[in-house]
C-alpha atoms as a PDB file:
ATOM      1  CA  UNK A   1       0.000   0.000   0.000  1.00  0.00           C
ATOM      2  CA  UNK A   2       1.293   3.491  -0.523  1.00  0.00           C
ATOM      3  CA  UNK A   3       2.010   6.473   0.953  1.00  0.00           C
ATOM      4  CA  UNK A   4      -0.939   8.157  -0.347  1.00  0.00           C
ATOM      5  CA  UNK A   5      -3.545   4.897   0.029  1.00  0.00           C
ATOM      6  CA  UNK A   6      -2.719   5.353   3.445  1.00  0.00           C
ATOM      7  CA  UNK A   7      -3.445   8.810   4.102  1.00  0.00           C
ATOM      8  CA  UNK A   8      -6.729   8.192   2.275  1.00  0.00           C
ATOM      9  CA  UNK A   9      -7.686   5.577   4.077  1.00  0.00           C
ATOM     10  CA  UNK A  10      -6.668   7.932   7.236  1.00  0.00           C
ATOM     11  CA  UNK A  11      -8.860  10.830   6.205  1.00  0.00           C
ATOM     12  CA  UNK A  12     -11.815   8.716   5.191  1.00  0.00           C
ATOM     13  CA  UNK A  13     -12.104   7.082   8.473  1.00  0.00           C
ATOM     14  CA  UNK A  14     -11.899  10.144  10.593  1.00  0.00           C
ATOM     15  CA  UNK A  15     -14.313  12.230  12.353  1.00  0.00           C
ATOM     16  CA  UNK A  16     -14.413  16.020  12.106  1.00  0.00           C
ATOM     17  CA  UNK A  17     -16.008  17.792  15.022  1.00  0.00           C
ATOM     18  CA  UNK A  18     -16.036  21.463  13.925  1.00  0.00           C
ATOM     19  CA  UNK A  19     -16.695  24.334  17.156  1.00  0.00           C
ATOM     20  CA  UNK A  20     -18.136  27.633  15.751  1.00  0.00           C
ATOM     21  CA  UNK A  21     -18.563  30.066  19.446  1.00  0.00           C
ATOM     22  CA  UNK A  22     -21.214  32.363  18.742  1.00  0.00           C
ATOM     23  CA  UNK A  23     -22.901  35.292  20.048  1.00  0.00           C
ATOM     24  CA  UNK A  24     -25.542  37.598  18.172  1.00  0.00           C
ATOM     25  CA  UNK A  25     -24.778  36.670  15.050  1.00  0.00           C
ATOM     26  CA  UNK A  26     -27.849  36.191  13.201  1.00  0.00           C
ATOM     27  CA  UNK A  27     -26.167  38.275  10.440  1.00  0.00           C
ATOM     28  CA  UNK A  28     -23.541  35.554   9.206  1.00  0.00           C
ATOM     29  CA  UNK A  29     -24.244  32.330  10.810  1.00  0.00           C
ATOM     30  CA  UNK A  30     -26.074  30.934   8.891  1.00  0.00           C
ATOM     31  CA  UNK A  31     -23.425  31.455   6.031  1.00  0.00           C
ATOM     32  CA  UNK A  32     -20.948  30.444   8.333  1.00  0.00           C
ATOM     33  CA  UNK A  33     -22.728  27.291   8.999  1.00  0.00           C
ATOM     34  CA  UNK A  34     -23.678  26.298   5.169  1.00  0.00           C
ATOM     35  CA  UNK A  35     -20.113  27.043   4.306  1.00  0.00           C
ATOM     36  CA  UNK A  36     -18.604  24.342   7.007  1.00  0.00           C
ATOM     37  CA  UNK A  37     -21.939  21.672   5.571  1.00  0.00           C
ATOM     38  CA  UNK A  38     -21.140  22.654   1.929  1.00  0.00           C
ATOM     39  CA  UNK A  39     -17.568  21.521   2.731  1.00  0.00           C
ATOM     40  CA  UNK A  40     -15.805  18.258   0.626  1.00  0.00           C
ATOM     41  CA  UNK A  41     -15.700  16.251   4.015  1.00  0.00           C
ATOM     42  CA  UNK A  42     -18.106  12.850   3.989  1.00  0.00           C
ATOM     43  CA  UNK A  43     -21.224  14.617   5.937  1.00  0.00           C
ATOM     44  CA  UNK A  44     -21.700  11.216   7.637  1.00  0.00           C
ATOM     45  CA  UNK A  45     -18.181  12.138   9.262  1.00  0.00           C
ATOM     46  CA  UNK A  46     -18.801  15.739  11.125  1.00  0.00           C
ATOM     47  CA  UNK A  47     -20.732  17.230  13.133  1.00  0.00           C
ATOM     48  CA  UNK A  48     -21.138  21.145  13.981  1.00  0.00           C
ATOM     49  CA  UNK A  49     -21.303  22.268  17.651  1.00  0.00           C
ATOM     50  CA  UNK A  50     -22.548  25.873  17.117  1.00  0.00           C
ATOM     51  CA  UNK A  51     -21.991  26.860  20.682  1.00  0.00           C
ATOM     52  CA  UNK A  52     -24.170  30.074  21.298  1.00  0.00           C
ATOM     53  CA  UNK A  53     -23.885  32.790  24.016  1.00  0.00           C
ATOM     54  CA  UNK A  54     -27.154  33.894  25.129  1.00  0.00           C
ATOM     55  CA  UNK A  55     -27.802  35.386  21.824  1.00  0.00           C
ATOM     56  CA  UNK A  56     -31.091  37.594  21.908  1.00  0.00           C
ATOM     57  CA  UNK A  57     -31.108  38.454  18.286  1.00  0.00           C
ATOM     58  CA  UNK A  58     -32.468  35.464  16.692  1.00  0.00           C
ATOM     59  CA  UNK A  59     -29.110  32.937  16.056  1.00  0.00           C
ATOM     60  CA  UNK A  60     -30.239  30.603  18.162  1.00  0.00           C
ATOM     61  CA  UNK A  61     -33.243  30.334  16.454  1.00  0.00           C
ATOM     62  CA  UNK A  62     -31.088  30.262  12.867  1.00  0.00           C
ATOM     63  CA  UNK A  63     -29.056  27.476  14.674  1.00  0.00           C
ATOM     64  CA  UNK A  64     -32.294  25.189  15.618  1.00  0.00           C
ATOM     65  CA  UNK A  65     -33.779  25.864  11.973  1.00  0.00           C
ATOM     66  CA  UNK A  66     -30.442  24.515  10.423  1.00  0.00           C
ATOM     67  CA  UNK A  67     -29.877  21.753  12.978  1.00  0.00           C
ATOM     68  CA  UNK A  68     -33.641  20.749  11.857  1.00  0.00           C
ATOM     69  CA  UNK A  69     -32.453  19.930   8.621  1.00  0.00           C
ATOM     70  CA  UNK A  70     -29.057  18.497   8.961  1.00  0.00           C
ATOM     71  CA  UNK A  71     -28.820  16.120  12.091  1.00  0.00           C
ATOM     72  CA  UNK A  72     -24.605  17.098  11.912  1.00  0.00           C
ATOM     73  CA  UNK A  73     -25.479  20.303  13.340  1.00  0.00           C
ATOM     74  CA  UNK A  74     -26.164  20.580  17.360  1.00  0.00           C
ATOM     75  CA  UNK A  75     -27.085  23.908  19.250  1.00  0.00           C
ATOM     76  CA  UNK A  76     -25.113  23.976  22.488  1.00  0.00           C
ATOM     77  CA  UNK A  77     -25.428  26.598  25.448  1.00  0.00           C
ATOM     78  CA  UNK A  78     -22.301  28.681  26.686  1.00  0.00           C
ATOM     79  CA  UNK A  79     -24.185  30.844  29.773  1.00  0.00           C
ATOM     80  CA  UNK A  80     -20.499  32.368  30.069  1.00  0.00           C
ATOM     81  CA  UNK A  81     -20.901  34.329  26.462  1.00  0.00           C
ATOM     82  CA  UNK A  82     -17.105  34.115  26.580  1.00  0.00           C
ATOM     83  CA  UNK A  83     -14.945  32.087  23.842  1.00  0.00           C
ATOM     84  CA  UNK A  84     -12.437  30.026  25.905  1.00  0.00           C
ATOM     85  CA  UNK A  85     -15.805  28.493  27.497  1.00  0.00           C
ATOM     86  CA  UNK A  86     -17.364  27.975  24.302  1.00  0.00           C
ATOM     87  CA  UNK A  87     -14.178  26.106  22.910  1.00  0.00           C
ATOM     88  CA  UNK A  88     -14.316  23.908  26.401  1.00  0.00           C
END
């Protein structure tokens, strides 16, 4: 096997989790998001923790619409609203 078989097989097998911390962004998440799902990655193989803080201008409701169409992507709660937390 070579080289590059192997790094294929590599890459096909693993499992992407991608972290996007959030906080009133109903502006651009929902590009954001769509950009990481419209990536070359095998969907079954990622999932998308969109990890919001407190937003109170209608993300979290972006997130939830997304997430109801693509089971990779999962709302998650950061009560901190601070990025290190979020990344935790």
């Amino acid at each position: 096997m070579s080289k590059i078989d192997v790094e294929s097989a590599l890459v096909e097998q693993a499992f992407v989790s991608v972290i996007i911390p959030c906080r009133n962004e109903a502006r651009y998440i929902r590009a954001c998001v769509e950009s990481v799902l419209g990536n070359a990655w095998p969907p079954d193989r990622v999932e998308i923790l969109v990890v919001d803080g407190a937003s109170d201008d209608g993300t979290r409701e972006i997130i939830q619409s997304i997430a109801s169409q693509f089971t990779a992507v999962r709302l998650l709660d950061n009560p901190k609203r601070i990025v290190p937390t979020a990344l935790n």
